[in-house]
PDB file of N, CA and C in Angstrom:
ATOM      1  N   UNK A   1      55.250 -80.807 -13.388  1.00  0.00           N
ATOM      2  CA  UNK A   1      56.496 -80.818 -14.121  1.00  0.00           C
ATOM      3  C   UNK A   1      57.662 -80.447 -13.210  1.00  0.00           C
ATOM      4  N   UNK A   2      57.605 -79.449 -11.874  1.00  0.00           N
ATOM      5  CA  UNK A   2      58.686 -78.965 -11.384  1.00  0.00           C
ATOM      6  C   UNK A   2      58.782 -80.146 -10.684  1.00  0.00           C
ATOM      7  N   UNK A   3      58.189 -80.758  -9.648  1.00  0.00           N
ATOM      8  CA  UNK A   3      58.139 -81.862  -9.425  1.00  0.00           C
ATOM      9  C   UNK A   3      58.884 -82.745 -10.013  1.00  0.00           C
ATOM     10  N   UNK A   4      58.872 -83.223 -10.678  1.00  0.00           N
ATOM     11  CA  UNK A   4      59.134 -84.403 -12.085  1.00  0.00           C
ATOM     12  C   UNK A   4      60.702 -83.963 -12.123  1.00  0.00           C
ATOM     13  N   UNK A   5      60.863 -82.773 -11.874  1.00  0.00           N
ATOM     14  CA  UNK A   5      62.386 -82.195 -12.694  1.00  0.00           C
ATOM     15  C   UNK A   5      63.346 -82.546 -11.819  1.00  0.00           C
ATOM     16  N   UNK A   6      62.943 -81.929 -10.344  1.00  0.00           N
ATOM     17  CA  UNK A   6      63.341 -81.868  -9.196  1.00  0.00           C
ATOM     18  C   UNK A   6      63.475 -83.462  -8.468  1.00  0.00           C
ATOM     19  N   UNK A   7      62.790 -84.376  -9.015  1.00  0.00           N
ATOM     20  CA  UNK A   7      63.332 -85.766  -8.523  1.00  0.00           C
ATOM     21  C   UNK A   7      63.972 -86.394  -9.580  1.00  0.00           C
ATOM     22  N   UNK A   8      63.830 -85.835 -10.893  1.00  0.00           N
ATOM     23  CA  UNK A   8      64.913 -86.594 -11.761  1.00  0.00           C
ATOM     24  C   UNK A   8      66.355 -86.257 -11.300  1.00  0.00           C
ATOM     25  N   UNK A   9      66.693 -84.762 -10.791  1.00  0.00           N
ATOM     26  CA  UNK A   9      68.024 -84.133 -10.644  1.00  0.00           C
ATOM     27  C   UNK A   9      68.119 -84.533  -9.090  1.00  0.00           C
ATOM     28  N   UNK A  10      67.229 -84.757  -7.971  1.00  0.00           N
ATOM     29  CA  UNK A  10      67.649 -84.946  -6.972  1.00  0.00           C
ATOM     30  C   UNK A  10      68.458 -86.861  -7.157  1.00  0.00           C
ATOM     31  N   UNK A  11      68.036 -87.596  -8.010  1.00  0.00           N
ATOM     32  CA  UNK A  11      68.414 -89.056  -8.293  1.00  0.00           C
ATOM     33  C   UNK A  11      69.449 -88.782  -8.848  1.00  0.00           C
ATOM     34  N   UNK A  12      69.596 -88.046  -9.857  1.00  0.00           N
ATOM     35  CA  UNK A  12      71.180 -87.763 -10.574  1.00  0.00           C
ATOM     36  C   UNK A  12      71.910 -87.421  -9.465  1.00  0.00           C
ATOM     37  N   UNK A  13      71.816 -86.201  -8.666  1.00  0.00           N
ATOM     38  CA  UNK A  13      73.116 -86.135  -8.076  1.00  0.00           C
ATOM     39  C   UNK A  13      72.957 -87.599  -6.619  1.00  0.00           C
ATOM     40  N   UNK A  14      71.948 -87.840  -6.470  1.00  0.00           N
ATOM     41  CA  UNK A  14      72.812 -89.095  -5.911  1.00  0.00           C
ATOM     42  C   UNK A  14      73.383 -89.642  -6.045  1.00  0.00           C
ATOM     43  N   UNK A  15      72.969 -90.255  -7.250  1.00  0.00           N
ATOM     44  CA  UNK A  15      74.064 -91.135  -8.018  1.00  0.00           C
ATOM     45  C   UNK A  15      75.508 -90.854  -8.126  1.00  0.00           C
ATOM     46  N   UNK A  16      75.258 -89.481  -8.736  1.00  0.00           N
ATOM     47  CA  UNK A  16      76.607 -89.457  -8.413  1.00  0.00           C
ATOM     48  C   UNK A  16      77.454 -89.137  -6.820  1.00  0.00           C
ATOM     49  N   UNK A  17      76.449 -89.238  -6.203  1.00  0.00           N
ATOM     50  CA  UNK A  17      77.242 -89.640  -5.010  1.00  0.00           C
ATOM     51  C   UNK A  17      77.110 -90.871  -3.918  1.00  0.00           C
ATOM     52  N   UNK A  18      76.513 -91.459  -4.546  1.00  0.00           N
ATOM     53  CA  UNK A  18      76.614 -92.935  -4.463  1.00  0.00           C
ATOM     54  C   UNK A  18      77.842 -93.583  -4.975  1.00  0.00           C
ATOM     55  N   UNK A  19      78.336 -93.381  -5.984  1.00  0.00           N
ATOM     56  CA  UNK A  19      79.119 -93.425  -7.519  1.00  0.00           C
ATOM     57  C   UNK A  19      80.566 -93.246  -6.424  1.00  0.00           C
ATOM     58  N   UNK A  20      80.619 -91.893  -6.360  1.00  0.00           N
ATOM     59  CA  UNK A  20      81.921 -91.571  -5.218  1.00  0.00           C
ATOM     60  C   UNK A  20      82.468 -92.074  -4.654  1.00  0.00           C
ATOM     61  N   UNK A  21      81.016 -92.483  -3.407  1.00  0.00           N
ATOM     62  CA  UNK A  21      81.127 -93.203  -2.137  1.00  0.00           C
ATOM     63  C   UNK A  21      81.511 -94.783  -2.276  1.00  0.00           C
ATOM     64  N   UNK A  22      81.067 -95.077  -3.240  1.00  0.00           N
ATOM     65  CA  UNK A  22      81.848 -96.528  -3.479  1.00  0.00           C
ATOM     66  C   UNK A  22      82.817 -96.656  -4.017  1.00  0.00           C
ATOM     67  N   UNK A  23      83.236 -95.910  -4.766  1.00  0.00           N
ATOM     68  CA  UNK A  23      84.723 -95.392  -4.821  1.00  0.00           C
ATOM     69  C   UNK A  23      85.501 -95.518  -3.457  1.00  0.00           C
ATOM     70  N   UNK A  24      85.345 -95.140  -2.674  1.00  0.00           N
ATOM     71  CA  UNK A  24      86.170 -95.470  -1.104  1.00  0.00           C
ATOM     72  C   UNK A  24      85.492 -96.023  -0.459  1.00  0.00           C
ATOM     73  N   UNK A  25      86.337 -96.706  -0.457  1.00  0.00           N
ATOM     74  CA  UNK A  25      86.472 -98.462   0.985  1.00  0.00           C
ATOM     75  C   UNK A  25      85.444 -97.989   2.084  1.00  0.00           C
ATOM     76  N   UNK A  26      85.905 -97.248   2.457  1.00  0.00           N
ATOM     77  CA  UNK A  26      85.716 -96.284   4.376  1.00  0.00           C
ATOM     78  C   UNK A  26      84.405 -95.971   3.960  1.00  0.00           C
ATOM     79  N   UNK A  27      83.555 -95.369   3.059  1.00  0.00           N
ATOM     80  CA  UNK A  27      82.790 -94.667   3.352  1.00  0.00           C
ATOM     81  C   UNK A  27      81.236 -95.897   2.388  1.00  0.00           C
ATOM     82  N   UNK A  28      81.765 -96.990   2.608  1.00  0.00           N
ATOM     83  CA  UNK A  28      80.740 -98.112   2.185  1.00  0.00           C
ATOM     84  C   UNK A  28      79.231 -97.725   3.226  1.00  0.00           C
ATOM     85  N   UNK A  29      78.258 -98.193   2.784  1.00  0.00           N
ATOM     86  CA  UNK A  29      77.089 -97.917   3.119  1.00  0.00           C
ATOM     87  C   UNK A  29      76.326 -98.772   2.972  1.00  0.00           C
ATOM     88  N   UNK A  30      74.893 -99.005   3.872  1.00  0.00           N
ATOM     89  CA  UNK A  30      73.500-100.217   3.263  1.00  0.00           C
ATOM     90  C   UNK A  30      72.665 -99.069   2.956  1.00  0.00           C
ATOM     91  N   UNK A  31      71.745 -99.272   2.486  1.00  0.00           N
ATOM     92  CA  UNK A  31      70.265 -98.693   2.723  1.00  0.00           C
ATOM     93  C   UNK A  31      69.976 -99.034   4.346  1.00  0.00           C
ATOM     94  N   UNK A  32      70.087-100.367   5.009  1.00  0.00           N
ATOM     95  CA  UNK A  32      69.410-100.529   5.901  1.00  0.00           C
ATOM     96  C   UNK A  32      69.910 -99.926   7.337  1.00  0.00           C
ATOM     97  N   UNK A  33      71.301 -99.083   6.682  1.00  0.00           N
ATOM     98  CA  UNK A  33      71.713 -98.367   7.741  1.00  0.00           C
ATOM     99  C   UNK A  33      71.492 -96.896   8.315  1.00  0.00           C
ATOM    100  N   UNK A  34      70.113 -96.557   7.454  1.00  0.00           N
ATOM    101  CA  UNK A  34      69.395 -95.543   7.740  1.00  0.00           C
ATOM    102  C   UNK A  34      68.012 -95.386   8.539  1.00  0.00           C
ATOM    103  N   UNK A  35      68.270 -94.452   9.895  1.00  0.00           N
ATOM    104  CA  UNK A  35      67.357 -94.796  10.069  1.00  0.00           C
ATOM    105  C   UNK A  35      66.150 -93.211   9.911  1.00  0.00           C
ATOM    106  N   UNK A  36      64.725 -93.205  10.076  1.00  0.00           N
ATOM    107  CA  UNK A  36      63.877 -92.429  10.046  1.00  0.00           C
ATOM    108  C   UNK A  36      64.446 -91.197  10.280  1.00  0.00           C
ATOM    109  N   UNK A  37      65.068 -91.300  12.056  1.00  0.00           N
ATOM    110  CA  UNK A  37      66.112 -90.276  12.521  1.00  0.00           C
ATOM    111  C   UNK A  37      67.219 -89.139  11.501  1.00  0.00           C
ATOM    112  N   UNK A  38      67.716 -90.389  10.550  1.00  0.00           N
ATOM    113  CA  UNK A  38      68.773 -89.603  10.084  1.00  0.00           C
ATOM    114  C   UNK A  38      68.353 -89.340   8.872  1.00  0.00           C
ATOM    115  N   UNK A  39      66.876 -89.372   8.243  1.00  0.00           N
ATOM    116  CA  UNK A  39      66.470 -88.899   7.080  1.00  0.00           C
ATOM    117  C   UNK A  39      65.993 -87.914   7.373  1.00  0.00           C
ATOM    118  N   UNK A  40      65.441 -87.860   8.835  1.00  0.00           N
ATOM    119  CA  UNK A  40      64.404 -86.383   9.386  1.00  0.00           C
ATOM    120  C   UNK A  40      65.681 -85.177   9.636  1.00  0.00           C
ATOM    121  N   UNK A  41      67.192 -85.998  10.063  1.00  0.00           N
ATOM    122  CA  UNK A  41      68.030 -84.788  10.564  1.00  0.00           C
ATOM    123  C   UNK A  41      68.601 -83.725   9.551  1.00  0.00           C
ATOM    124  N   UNK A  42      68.356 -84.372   7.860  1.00  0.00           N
ATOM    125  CA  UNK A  42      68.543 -83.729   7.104  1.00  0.00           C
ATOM    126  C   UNK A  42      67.334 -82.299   6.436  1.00  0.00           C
ATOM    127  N   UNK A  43      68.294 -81.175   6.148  1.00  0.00           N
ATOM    128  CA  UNK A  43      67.701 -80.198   6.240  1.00  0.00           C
ATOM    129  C   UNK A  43      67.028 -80.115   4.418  1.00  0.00           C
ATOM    130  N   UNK A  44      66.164 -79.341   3.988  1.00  0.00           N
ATOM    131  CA  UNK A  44      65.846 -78.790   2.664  1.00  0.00           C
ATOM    132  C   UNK A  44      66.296 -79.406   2.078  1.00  0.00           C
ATOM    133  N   UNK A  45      66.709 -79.536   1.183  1.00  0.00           N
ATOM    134  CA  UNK A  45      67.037 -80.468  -0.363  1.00  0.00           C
ATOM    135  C   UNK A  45      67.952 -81.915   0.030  1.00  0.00           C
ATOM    136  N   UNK A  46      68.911 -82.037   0.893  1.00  0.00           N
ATOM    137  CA  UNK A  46      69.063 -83.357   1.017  1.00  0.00           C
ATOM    138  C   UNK A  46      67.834 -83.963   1.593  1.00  0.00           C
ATOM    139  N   UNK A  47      67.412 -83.271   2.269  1.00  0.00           N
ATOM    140  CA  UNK A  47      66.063 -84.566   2.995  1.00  0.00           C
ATOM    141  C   UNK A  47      65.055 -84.870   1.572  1.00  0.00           C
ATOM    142  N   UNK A  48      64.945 -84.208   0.848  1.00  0.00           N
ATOM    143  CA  UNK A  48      64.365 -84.158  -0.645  1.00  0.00           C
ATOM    144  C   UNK A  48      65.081 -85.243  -1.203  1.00  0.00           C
ATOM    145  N   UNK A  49      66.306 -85.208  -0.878  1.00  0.00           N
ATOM    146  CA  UNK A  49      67.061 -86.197  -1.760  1.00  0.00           C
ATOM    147  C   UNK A  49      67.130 -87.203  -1.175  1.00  0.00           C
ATOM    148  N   UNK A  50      67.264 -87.604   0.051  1.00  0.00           N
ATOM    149  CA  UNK A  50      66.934 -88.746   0.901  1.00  0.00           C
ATOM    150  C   UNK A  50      65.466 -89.243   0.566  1.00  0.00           C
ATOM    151  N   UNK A  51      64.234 -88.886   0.665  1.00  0.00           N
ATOM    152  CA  UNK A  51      63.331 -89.643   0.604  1.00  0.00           C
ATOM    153  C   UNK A  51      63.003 -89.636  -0.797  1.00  0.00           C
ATOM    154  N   UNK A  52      63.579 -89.282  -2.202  1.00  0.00           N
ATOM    155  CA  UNK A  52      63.094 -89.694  -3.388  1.00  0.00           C
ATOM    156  C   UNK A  52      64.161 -90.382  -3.734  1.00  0.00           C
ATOM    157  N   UNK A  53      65.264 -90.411  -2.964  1.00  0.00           N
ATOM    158  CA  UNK A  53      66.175 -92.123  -3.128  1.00  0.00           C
ATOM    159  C   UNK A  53      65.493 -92.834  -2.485  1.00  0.00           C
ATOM    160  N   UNK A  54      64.658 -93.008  -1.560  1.00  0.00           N
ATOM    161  CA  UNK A  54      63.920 -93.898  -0.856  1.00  0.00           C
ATOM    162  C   UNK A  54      62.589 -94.633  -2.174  1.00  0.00           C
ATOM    163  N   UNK A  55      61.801 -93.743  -2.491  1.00  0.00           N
ATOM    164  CA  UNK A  55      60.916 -93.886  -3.060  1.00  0.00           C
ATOM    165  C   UNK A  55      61.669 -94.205  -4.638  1.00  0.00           C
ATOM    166  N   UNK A  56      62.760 -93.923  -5.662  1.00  0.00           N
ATOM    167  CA  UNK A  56      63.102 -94.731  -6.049  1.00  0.00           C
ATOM    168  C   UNK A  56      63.752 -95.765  -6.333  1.00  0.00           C
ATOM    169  N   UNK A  57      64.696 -95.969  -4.893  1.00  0.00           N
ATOM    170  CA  UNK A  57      64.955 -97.337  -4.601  1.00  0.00           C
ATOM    171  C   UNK A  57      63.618 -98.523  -4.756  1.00  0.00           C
ATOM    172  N   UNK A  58      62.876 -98.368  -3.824  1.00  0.00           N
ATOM    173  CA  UNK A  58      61.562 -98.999  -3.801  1.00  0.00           C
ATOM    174  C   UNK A  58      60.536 -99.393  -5.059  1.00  0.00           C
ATOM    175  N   UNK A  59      60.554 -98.368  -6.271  1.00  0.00           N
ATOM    176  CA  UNK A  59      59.988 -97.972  -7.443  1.00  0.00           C
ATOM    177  C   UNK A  59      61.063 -99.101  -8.551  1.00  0.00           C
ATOM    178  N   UNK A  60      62.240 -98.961  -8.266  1.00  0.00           N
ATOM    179  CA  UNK A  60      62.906 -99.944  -8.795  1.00  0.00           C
ATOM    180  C   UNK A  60      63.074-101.267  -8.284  1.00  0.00           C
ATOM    181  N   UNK A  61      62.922-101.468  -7.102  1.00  0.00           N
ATOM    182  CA  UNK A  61      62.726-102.854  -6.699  1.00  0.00           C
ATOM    183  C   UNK A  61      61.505-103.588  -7.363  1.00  0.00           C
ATOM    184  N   UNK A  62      60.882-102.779  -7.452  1.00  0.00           N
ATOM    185  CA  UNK A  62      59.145-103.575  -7.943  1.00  0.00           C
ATOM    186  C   UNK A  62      58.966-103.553  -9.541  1.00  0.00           C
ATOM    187  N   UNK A  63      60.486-103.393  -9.788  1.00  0.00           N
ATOM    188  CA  UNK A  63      60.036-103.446 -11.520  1.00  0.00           C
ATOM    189  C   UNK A  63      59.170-102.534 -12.350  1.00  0.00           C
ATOM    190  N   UNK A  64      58.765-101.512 -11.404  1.00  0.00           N
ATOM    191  CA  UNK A  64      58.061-100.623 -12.307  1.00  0.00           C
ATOM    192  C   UNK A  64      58.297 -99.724 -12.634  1.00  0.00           C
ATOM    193  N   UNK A  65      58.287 -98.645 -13.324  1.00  0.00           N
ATOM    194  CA  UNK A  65      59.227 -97.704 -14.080  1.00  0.00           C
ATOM    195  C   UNK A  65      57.881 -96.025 -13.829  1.00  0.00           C
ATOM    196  N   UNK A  66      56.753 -96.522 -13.851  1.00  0.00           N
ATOM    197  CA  UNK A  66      55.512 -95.131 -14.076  1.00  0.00           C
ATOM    198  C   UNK A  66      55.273 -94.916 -12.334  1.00  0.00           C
ATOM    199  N   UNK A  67      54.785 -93.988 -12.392  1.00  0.00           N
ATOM    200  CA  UNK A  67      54.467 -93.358 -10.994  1.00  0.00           C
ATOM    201  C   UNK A  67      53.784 -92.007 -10.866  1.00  0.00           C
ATOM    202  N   UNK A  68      52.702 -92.352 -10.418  1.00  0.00           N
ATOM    203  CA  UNK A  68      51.938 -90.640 -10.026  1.00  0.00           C
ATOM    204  C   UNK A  68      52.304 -90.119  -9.053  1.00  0.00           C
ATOM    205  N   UNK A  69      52.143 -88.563  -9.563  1.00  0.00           N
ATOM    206  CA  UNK A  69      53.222 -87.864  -8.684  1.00  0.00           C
ATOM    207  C   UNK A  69      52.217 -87.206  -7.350  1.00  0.00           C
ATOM    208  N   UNK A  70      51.038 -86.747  -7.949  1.00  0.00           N
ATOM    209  CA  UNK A  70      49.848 -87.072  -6.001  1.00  0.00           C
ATOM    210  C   UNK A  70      50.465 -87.836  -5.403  1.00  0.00           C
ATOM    211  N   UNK A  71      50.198 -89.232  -5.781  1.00  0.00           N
ATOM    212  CA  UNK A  71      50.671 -90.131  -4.897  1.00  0.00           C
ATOM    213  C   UNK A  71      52.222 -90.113  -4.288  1.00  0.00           C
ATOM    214  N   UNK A  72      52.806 -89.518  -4.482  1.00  0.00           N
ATOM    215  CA  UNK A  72      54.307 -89.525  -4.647  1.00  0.00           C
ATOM    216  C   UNK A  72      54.151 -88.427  -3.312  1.00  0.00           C
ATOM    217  N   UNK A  73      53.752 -87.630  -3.486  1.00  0.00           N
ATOM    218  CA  UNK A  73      53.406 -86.412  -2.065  1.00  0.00           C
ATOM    219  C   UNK A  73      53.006 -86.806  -1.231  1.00  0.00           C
ATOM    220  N   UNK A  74      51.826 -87.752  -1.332  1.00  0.00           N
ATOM    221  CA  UNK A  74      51.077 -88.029  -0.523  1.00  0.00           C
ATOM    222  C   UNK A  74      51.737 -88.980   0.425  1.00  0.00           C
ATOM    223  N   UNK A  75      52.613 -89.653  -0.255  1.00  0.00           N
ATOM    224  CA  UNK A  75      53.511 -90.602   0.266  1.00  0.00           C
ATOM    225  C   UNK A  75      54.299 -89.324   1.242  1.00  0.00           C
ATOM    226  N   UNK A  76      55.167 -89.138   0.951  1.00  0.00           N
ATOM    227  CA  UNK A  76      55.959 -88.146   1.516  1.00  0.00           C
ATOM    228  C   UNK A  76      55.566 -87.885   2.532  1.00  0.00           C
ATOM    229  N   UNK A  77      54.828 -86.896   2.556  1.00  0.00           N
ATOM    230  CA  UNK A  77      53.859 -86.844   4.082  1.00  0.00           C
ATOM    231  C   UNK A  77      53.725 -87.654   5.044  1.00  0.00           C
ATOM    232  N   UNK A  78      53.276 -88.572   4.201  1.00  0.00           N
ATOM    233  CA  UNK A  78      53.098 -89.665   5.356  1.00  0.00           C
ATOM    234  C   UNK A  78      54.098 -90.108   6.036  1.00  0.00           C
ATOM    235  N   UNK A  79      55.327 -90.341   5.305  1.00  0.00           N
ATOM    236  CA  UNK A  79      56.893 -90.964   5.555  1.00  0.00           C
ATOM    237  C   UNK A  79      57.053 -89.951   6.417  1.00  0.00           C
ATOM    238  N   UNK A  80      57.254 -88.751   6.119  1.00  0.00           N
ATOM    239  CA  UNK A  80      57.961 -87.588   7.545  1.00  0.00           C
ATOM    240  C   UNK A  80      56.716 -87.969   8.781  1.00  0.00           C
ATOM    241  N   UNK A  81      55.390 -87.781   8.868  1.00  0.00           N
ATOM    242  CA  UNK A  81      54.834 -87.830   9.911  1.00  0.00           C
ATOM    243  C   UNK A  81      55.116 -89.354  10.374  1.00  0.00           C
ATOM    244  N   UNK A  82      55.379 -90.565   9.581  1.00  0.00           N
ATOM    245  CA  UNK A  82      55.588 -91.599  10.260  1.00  0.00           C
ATOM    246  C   UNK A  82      57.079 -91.783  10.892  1.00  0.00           C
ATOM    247  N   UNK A  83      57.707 -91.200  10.371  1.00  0.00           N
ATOM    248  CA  UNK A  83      59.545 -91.047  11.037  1.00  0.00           C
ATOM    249  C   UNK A  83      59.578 -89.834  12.390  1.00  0.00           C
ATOM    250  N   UNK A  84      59.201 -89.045  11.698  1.00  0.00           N
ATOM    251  CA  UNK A  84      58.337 -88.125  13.218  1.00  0.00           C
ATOM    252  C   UNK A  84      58.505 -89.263  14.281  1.00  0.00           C
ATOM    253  N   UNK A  85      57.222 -89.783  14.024  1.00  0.00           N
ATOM    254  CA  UNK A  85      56.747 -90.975  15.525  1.00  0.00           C
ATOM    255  C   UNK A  85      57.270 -91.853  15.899  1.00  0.00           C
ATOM    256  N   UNK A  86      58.488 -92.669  14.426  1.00  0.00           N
ATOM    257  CA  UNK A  86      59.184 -93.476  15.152  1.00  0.00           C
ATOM    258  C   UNK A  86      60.461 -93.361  14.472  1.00  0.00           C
ATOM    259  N   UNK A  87      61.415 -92.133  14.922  1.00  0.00           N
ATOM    260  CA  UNK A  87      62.403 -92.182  14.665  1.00  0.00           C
ATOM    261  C   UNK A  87      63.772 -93.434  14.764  1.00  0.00           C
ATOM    262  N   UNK A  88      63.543 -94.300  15.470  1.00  0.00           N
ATOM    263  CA  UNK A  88      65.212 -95.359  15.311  1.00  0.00           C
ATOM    264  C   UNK A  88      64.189 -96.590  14.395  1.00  0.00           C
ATOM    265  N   UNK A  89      63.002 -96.506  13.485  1.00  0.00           N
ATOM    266  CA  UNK A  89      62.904 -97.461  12.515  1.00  0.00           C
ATOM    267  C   UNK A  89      64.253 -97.317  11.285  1.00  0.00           C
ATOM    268  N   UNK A  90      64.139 -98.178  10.802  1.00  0.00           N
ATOM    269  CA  UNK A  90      64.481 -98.112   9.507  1.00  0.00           C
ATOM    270  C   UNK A  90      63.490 -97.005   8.059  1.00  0.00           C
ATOM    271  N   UNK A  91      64.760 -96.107   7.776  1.00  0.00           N
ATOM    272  CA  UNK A  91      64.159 -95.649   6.571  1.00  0.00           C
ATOM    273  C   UNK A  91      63.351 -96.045   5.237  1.00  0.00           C
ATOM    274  N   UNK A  92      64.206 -97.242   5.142  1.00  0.00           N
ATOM    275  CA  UNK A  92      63.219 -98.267   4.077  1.00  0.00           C
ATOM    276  C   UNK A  92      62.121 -98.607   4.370  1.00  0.00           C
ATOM    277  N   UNK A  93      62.220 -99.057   5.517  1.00  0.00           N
ATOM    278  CA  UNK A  93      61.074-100.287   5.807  1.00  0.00           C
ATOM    279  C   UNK A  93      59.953 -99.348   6.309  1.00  0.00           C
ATOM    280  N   UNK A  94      60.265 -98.051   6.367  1.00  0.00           N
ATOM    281  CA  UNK A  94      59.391 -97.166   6.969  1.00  0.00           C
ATOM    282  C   UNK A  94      58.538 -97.149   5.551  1.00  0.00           C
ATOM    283  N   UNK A  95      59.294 -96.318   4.464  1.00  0.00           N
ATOM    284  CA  UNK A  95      58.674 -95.669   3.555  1.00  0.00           C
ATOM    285  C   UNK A  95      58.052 -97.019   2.721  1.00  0.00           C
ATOM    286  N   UNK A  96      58.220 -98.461   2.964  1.00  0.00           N
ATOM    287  CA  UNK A  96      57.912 -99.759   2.428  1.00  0.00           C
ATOM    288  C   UNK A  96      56.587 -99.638   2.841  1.00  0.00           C
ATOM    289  N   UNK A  97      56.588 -99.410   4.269  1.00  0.00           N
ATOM    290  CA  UNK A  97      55.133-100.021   5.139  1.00  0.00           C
ATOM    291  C   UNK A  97      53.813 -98.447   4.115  1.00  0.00           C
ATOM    292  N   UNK A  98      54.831 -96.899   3.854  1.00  0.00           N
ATOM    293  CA  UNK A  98      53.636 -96.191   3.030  1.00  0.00           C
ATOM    294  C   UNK A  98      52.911 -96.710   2.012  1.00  0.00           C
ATOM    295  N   UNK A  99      54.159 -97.511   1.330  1.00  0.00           N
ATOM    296  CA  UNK A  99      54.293 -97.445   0.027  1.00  0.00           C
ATOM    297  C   UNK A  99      52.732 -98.618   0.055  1.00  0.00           C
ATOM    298  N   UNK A 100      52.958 -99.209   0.814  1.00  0.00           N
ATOM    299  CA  UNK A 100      52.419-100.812   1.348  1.00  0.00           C
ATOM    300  C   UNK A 100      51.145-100.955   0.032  1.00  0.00           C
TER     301      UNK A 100
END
């Protein structure tokens, strides 16, 4: 459940700062302009919030809405030890190839 709580509120406040950020011109963004590097450089709760925008970016691409949350860790793990090893990938395509 803390789990569960903690990525519903880490997606809310993205949003709303996603929401912001497109609000101004200057501070436009891709997904694909992230790389492993700059998800690992973030400390405690944004890096929390970086890779469960990752994982539900991805979760919403595939049309599916349910998700176990083991698996959801297990993922995780894997994503930091795989950005670890190859930091200038892409963040997506990193946590794509876990998700795989």
């Amino acid at each position: 459940m803390k789990i569960e709580l903690k990525i519903a509120a880490s997606c809310v406040i993205l949003s709303i700062t996603l929401v912001s950020a497109m609000a101004q011109d200057t501070n436009n963004r891709s997904i694909d302009q992230y790389t492993c590097k700059d998800v690992m450089r973030e400390h405690g709760d944004n890096r929390d919030v970086s890779i469960a925008f990752l994982h539900g970016y991805l979760l919403g691409k595939s049309g599916k809405s349910d998700f176990n949350l083991d698996g959801l860790h297990k993922q995780t793990n894997a994503f930091i030890e795989y950005c670890l090893d190859n930091p200038h990938d892409k963040a997506i395509d990193a946590m794509a190839k876990i998700k795989g």
